[in-house]
N, C-alpha and C. Protein backbone atom coordinates (compact mmCIF):
# COMPACT_ATOMS: atom_id res chain seq x y z
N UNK A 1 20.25 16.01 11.52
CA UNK A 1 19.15 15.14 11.91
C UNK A 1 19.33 13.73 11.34
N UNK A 2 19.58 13.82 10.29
CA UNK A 2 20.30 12.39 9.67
C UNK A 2 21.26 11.43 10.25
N UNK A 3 21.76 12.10 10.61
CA UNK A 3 23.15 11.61 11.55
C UNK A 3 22.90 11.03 12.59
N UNK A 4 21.60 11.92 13.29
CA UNK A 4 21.07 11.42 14.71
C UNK A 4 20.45 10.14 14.32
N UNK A 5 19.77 10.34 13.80
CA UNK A 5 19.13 8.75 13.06
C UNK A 5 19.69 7.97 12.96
N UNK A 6 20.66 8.11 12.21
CA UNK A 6 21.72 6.55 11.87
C UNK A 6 21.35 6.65 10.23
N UNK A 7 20.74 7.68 9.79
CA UNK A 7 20.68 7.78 7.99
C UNK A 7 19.57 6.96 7.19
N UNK A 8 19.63 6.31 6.75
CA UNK A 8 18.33 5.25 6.33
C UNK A 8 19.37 3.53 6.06
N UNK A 9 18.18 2.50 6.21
CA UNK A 9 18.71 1.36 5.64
C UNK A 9 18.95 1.31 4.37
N UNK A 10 20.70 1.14 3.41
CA UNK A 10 20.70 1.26 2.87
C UNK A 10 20.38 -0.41 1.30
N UNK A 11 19.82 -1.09 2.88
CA UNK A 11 19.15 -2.48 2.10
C UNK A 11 17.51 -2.20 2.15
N UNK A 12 16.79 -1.39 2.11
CA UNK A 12 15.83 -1.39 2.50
C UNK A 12 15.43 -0.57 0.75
N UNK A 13 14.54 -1.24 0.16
CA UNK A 13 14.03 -1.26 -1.45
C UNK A 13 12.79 0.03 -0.77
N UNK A 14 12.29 0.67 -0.10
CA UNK A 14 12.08 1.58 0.46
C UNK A 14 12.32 2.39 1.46
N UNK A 15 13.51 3.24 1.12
CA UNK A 15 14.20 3.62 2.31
C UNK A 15 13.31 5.10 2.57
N UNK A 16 12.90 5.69 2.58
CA UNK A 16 11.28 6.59 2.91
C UNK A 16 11.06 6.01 3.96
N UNK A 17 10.28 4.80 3.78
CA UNK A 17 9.73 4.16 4.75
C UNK A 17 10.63 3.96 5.94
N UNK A 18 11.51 3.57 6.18
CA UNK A 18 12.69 3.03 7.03
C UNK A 18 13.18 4.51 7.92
N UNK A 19 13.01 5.40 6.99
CA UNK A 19 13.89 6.62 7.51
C UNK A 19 12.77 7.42 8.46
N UNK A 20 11.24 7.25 7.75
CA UNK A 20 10.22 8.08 8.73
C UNK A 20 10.29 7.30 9.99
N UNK A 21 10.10 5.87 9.90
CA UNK A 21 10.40 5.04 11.18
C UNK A 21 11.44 5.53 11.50
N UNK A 22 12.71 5.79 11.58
CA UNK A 22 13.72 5.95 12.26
C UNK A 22 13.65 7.48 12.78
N UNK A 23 13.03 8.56 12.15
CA UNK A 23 12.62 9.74 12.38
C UNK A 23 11.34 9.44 14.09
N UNK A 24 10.53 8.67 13.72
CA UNK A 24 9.67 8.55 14.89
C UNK A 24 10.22 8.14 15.95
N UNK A 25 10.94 7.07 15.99
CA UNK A 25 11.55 6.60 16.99
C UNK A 25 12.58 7.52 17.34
N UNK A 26 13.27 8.34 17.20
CA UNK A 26 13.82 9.60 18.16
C UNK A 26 13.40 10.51 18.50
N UNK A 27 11.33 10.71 18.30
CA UNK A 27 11.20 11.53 18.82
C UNK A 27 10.89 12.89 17.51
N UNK A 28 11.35 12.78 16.37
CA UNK A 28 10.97 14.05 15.49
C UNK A 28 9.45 13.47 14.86
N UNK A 29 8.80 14.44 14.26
CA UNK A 29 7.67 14.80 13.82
C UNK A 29 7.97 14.83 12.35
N UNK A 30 7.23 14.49 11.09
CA UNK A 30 7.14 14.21 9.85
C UNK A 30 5.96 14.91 9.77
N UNK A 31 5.86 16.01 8.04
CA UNK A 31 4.33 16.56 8.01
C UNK A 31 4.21 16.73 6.67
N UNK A 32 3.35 17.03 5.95
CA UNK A 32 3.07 16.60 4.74
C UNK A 32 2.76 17.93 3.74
N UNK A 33 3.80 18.96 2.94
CA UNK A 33 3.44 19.83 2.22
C UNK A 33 2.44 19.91 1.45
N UNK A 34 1.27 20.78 1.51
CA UNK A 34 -0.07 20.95 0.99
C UNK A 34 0.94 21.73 -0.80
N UNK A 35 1.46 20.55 -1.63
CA UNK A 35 1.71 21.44 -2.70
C UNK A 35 1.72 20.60 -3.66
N UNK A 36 1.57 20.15 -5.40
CA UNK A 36 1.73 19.65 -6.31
C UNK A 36 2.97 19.35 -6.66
N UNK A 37 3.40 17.89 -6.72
CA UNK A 37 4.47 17.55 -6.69
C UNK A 37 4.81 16.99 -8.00
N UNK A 38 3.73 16.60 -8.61
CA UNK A 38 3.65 15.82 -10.11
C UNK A 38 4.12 14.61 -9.75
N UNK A 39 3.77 13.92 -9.02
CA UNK A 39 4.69 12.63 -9.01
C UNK A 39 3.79 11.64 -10.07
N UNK A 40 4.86 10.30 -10.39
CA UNK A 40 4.40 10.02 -11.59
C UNK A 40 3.80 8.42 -11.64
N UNK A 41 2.62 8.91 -11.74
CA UNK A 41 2.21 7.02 -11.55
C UNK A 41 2.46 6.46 -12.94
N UNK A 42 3.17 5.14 -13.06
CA UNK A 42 3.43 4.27 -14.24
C UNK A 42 1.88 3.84 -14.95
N UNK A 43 1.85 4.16 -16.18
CA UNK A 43 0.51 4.39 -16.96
C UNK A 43 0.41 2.98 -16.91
N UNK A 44 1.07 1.90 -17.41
CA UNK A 44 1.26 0.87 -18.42
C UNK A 44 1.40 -0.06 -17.08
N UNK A 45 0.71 -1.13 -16.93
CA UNK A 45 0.36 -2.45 -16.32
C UNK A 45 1.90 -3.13 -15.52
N UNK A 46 3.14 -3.31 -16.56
CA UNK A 46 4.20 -4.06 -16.03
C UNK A 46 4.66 -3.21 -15.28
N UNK A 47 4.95 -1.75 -16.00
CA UNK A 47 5.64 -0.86 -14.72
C UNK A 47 5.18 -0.63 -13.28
N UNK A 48 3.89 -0.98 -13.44
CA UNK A 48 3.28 -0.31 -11.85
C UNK A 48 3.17 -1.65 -11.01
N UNK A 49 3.07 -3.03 -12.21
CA UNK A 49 3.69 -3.68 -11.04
C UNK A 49 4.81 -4.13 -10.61
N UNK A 50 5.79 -3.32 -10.85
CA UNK A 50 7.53 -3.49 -10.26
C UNK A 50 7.30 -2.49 -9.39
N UNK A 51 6.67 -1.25 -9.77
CA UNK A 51 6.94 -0.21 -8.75
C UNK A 51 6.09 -0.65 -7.19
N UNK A 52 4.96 -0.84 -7.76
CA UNK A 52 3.99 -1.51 -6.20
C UNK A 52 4.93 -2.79 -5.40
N UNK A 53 5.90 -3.87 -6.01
CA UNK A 53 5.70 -4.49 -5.52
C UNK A 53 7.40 -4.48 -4.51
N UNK A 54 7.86 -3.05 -5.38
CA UNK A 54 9.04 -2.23 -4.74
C UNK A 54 9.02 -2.33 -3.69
N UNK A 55 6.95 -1.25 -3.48
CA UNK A 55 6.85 -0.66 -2.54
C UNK A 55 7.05 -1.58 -1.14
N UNK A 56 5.78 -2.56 -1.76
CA UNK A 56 5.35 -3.13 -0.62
C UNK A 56 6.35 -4.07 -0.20
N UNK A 57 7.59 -4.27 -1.11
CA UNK A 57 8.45 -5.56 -0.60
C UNK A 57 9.18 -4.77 0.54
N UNK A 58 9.51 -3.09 0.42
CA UNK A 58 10.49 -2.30 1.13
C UNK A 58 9.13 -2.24 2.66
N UNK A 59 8.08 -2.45 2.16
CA UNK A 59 7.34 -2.17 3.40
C UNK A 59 7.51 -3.47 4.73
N UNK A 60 7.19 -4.14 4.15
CA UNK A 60 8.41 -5.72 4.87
C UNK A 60 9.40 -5.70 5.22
N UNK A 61 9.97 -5.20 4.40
CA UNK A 61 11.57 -5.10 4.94
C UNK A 61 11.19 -3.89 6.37
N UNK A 62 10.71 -2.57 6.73
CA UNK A 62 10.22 -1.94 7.14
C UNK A 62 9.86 -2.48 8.50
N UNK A 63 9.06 -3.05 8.23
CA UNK A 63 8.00 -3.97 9.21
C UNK A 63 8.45 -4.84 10.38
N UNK A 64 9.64 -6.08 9.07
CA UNK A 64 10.52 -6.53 9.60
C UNK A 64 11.92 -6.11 10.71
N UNK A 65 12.32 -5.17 10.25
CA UNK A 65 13.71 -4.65 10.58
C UNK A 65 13.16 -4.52 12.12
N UNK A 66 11.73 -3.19 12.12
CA UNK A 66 11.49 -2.76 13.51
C UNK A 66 10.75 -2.84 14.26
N UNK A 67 10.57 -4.40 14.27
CA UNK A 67 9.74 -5.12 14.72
C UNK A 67 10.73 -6.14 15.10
N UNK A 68 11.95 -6.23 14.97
CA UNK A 68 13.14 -6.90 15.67
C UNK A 68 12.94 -6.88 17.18
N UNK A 69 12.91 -5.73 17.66
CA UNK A 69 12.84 -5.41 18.92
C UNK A 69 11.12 -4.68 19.78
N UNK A 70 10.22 -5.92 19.47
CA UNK A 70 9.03 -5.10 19.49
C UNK A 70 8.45 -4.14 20.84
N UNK A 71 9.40 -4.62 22.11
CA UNK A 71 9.02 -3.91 23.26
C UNK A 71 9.56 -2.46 22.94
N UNK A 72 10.84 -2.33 23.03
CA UNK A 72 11.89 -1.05 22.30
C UNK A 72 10.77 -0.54 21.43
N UNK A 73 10.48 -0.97 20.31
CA UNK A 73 10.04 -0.19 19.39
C UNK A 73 8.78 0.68 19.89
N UNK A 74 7.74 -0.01 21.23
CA UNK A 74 6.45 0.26 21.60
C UNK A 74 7.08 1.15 22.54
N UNK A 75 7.86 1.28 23.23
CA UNK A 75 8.51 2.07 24.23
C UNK A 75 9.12 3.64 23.47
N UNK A 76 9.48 3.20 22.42
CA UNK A 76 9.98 4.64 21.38
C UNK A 76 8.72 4.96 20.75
N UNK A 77 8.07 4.29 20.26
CA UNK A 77 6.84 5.45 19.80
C UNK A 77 5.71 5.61 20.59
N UNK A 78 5.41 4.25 21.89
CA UNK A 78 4.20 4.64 22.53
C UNK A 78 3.17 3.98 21.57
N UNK A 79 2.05 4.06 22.37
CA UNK A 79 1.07 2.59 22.35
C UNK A 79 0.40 3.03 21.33
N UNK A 80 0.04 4.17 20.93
CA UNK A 80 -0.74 5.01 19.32
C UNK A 80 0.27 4.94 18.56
N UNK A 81 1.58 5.09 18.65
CA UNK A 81 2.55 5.02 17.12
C UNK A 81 2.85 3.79 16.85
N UNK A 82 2.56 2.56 18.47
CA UNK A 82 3.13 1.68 17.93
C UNK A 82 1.84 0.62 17.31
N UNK A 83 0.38 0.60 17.32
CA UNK A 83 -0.58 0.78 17.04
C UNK A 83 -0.17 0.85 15.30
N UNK A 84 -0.36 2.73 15.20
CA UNK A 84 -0.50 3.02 13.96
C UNK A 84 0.72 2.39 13.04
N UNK A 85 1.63 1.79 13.38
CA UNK A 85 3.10 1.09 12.93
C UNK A 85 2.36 -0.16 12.03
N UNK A 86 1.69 -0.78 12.98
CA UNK A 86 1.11 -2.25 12.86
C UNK A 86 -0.04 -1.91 11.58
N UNK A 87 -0.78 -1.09 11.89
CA UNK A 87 -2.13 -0.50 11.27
C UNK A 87 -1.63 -0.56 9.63
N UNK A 88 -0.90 0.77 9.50
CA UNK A 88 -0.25 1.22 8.30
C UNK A 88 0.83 0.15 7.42
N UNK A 89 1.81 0.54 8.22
CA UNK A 89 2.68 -1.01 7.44
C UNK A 89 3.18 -2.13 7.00
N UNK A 90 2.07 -2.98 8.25
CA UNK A 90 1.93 -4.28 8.68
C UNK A 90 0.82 -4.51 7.91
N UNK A 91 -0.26 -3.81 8.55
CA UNK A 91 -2.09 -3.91 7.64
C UNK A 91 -1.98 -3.77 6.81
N UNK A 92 -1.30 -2.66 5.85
CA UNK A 92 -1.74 -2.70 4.37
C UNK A 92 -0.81 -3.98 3.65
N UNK A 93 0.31 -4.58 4.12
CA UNK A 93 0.99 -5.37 3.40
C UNK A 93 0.20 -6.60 3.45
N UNK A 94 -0.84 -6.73 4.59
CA UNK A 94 -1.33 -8.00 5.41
C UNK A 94 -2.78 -7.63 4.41
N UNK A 95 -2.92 -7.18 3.90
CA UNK A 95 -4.51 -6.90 3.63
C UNK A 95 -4.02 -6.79 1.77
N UNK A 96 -2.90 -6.15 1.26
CA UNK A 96 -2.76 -7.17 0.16
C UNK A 96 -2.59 -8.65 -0.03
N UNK A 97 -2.04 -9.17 0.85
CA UNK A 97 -1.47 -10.62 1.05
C UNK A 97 -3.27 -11.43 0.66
N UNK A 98 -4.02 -10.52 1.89
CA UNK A 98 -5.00 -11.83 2.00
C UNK A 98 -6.56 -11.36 0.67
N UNK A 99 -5.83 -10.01 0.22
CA UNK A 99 -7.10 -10.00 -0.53
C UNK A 99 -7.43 -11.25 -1.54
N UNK A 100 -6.67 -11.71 -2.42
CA UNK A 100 -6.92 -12.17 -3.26
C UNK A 100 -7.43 -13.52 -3.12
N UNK A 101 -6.85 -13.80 -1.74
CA UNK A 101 -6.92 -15.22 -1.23
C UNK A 101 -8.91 -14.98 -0.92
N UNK A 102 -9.25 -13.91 -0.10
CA UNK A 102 -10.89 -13.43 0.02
C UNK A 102 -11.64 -13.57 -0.74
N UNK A 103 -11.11 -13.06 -1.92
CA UNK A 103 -11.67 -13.02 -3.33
C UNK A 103 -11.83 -14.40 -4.14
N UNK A 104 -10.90 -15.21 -4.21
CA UNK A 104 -11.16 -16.53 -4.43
C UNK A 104 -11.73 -17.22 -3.55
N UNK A 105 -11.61 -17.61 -2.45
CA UNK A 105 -12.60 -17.88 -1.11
C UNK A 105 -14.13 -17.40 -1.61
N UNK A 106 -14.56 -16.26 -1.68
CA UNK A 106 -15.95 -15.95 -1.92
C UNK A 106 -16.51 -16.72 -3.14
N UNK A 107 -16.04 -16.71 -4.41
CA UNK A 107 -16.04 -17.16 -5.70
C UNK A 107 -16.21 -18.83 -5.65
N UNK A 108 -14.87 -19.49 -4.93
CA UNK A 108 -15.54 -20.57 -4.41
C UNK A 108 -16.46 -21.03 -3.74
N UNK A 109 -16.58 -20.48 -2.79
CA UNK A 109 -18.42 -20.51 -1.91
C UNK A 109 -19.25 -20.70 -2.66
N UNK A 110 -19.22 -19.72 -3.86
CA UNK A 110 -20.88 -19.05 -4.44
C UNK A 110 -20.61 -20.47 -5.76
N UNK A 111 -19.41 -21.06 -5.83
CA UNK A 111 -19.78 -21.80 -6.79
C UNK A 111 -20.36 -23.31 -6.40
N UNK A 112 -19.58 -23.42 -4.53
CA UNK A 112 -19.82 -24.75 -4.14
C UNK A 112 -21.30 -24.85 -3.71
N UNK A 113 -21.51 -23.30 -3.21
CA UNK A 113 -22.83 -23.54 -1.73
C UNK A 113 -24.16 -22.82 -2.92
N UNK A 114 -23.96 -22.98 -4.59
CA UNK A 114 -25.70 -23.11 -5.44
C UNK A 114 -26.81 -24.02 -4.86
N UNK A 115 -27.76 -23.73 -4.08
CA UNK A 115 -28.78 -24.44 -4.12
C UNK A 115 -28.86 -24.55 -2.30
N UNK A 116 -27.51 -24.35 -1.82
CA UNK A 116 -28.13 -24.31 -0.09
C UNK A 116 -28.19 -22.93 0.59
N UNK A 117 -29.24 -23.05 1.11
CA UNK A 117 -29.24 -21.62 1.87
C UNK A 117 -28.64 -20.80 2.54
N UNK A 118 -27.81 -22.01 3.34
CA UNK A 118 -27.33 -21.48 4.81
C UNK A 118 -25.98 -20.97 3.63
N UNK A 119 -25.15 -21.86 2.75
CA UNK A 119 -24.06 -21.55 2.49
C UNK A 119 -24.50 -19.97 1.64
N UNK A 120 -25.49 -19.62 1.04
CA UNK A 120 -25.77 -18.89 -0.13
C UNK A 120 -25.83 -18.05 1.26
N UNK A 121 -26.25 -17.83 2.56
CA UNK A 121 -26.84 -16.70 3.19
C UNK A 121 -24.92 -16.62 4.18
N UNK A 122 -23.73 -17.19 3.91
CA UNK A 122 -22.31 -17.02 4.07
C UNK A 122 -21.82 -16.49 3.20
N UNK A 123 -22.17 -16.31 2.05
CA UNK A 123 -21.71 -16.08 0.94
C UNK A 123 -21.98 -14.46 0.69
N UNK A 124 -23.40 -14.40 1.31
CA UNK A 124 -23.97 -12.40 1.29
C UNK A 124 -23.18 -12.15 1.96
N UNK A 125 -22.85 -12.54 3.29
CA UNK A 125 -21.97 -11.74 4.32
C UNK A 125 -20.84 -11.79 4.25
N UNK A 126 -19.84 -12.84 3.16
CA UNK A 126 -18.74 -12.63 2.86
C UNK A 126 -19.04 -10.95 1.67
N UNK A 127 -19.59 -11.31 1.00
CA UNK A 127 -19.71 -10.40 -0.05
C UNK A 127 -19.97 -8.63 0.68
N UNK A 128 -21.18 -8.60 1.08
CA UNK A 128 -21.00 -7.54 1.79
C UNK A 128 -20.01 -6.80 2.38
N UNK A 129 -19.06 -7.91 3.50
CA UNK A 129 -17.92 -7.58 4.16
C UNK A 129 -16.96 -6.91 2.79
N UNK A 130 -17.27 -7.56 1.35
CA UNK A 130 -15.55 -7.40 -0.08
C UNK A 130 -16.30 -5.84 -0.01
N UNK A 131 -17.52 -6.09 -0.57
CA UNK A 131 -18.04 -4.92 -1.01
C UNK A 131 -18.36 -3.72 -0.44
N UNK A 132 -18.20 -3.61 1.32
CA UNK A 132 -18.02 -2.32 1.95
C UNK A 132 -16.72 -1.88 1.69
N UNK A 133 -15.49 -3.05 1.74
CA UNK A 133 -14.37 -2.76 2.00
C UNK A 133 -14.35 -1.77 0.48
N UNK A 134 -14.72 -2.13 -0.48
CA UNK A 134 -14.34 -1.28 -1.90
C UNK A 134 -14.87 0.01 -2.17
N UNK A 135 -16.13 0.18 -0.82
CA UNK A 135 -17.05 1.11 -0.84
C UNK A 135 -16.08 2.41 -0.22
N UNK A 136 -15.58 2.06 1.15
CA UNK A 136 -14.83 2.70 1.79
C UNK A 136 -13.81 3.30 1.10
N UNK A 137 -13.10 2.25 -0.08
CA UNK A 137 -11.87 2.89 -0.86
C UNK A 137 -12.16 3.87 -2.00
N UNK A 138 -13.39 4.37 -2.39
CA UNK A 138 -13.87 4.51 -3.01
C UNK A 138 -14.63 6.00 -2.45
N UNK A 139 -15.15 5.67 -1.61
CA UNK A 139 -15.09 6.88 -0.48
C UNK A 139 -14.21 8.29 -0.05
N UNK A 140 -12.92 7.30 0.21
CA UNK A 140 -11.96 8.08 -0.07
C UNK A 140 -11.50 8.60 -0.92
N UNK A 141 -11.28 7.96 -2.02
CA UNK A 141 -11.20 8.27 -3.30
C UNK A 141 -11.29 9.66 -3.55
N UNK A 142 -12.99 9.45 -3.70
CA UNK A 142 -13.82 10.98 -3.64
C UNK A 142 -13.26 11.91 -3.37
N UNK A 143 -13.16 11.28 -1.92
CA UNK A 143 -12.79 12.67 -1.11
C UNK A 143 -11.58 13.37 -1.24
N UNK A 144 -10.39 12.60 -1.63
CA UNK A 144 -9.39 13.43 -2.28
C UNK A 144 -9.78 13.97 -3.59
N UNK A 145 -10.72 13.35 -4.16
CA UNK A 145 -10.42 13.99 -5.75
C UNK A 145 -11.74 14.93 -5.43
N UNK A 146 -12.58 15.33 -4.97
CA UNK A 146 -13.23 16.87 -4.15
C UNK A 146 -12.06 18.34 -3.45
N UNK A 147 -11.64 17.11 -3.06
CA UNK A 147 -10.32 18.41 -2.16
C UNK A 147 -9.82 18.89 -3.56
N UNK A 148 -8.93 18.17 -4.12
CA UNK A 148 -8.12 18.60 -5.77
C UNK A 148 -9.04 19.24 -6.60
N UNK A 149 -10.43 19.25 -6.44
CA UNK A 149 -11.32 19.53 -7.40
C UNK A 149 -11.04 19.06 -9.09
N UNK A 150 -11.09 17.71 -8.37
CA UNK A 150 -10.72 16.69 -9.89
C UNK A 150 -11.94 15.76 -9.67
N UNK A 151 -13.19 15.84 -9.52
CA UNK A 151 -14.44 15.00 -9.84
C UNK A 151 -14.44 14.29 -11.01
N UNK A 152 -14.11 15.30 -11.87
CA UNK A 152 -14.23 14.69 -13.26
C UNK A 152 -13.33 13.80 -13.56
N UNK A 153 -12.66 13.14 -12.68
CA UNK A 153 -12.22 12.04 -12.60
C UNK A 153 -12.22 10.60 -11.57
N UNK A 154 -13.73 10.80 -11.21
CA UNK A 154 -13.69 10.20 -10.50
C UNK A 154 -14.40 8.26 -11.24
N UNK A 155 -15.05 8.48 -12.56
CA UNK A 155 -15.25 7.35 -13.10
C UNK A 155 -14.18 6.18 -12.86
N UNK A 156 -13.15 6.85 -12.59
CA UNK A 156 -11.75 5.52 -12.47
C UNK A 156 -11.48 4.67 -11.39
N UNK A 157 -12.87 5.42 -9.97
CA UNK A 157 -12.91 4.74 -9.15
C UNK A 157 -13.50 3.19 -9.25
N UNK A 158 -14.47 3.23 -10.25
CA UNK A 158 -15.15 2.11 -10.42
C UNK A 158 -13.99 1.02 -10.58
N UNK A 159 -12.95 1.39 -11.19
CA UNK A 159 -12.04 0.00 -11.38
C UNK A 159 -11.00 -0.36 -9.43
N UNK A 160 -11.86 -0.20 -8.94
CA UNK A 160 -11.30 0.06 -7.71
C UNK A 160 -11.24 -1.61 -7.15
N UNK A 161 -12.27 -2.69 -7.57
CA UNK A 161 -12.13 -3.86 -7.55
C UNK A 161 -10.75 -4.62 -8.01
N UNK A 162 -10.53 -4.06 -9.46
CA UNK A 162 -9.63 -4.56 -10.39
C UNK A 162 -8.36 -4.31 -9.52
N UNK A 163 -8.00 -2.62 -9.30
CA UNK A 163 -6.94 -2.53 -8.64
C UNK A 163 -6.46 -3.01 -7.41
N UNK A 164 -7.44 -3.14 -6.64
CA UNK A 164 -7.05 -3.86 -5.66
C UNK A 164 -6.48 -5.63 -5.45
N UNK A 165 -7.30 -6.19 -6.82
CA UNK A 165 -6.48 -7.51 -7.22
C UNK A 165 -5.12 -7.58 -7.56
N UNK A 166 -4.98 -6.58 -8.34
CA UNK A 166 -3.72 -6.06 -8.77
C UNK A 166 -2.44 -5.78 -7.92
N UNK A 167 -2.98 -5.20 -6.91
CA UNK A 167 -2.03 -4.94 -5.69
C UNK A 167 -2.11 -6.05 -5.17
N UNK A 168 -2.55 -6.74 -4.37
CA UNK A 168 -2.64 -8.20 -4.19
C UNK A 168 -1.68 -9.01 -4.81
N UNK A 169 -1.62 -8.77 -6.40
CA UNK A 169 -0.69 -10.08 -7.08
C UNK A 169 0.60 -9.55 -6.54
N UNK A 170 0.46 -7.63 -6.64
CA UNK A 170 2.14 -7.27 -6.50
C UNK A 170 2.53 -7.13 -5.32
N UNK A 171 1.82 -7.72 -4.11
CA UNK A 171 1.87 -8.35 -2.47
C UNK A 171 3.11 -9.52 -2.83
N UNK A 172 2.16 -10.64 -3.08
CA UNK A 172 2.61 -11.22 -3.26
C UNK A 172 3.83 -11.97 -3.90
N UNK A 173 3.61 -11.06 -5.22
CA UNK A 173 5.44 -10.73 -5.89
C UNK A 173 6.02 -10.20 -4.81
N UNK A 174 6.03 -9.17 -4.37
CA UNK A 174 7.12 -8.54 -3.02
C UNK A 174 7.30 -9.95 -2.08
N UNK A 175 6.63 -10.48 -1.79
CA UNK A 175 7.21 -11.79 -0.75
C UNK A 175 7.80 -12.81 -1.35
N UNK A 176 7.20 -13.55 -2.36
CA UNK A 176 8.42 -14.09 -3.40
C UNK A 176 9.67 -13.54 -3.28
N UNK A 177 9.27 -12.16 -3.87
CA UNK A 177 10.87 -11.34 -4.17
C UNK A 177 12.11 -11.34 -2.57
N UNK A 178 10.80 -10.84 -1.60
CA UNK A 178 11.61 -11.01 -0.28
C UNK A 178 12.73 -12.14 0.19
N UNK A 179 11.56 -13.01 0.06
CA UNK A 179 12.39 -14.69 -0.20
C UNK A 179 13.78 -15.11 -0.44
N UNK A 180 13.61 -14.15 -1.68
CA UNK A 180 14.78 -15.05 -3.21
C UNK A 180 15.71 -13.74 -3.42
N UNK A 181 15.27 -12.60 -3.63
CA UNK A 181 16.04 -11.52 -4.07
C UNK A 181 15.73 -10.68 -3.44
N UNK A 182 16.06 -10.05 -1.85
CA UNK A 182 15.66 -8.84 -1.11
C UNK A 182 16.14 -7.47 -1.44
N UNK A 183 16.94 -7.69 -1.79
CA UNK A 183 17.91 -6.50 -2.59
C UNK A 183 17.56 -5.68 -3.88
N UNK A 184 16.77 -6.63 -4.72
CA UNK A 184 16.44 -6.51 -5.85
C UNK A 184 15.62 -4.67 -5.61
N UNK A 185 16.03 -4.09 -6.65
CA UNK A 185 15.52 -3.11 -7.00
C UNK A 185 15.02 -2.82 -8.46
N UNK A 186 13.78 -2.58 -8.92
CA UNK A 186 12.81 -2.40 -9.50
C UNK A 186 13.12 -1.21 -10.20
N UNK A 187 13.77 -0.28 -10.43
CA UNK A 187 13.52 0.97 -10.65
C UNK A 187 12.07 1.45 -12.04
N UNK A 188 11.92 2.39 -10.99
CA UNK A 188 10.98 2.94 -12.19
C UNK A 188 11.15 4.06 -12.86
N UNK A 189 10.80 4.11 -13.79
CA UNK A 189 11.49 4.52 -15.26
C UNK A 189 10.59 6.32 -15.50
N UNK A 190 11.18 7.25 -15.06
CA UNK A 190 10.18 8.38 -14.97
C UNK A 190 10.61 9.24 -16.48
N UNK A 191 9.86 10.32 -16.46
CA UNK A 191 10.05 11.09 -17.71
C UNK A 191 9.02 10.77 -18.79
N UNK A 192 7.91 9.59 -18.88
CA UNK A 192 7.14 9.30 -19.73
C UNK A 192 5.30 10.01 -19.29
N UNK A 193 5.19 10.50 -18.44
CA UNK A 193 3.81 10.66 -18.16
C UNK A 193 3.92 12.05 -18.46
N UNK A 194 2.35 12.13 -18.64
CA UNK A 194 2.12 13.81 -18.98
C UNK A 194 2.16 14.87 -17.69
N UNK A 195 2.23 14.01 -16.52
CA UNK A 195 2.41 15.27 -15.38
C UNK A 195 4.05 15.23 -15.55
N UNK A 196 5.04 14.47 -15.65
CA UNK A 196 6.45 14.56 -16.12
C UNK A 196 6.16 15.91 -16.67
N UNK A 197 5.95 16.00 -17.85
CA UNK A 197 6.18 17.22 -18.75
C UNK A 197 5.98 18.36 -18.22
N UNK A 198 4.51 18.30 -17.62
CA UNK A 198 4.32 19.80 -16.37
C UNK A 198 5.09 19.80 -15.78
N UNK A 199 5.75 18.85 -15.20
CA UNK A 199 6.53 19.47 -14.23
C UNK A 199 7.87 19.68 -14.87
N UNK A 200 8.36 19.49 -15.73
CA UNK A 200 9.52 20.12 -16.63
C UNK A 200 9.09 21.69 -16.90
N UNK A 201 7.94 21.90 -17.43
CA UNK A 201 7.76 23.48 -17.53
C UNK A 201 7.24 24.13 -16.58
N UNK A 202 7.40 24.06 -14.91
CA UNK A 202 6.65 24.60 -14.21
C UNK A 202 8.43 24.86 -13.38
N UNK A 203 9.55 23.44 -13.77
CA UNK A 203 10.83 23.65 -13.34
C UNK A 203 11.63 25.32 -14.32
């Protein structure tokens, strides 16, 4: 099946990404094992943002590559894959890009438009619009950590503002990085988290 593909891009700082695209576009199906994998999120601030901005730089690259040929590409997956293409890998890279820019935008408003109405009554409906969007992520949240029956961790959603700035900066590092160093690989450094260890004694 690999072979049929053409294998993955081996310039592509997320080749996952590159290879499910190349899996769709011939036609195979991708599905998602209902099982505990331990995978390991970087605890500590610098690591997670090399690893995010891995992600999202390989998601560009992604985006980019197959989106070379955008009729071809809508013709191989059809008007829902080529849709959900744009949605998923395009939107989420496009929706880190512009969060932060939203976020300062609002902040400026509320500092320029004190004392006028009309600007103070632009300013609710910018806000509203930040604050469903965090509601929704948050939502979800839940709802995976209900399925896992991990509630008792759901206090960490509240930093759901923070993280999303966060991803934002490491948007933006990924397009810098795109820029100047496309190649560049980030690696992240596993063996330090406590699901690591489970999953050493469960190996």
């Amino acid at each position: 099946m690999l072979r049929d593909v053409g294998a993955w891009d081996p310039y592509n700082v997320t080749e996952d990404a590159d290879l499910g695209m190349r899996l769709a576009r011939f036609g195979y199906r991708t599905a998602v094992i209902q099982s505990t994998t331990y995978e390991e999120a970087p605890a500590r601030l610098r690591p997670w943002l090399k690893q995010r901005t891995r992600w999202l730089k390989g998601w560009m690259q992604t985006w980019l590559v197959h989106m070379r040929a955008p009729r071809r590409l809508k013709r191989e997956l059809g008007w829902v894959g080529f849709a959900v293409f744009q949605l998923l890998v395009g939107g989420t890279v496009l929706a880190g890009l512009v969060h932060s820019l939203f976020v300062a935008e609002l902040l400026w408003e509320l500092a320029a438009g004190a004392g006028d109405p009309a600007a103070l009554a632009a300013v609710g409906l910018h806000a509203i619009a930040l604050v469903l969007g965090y509601a929704v992520s948050i939502v979800l949240g839940l709802l995976g950590l209900f399925r896992r029956g991990l509630l008792g961790c759901a206090f960490a959603l509240a930093l759901i503002p923070i993280y999303l700035v966060l991803l934002s900066i490491a948007a933006w590092r990924a397009l810098f990085q795109l820029l100047r160093d496309p190649y560049r690989w980030e690696k992240t450094e596993h063996g330090l988290a406590k699901s690591s260890r489970l999953a050493q004694r469960a190996a």
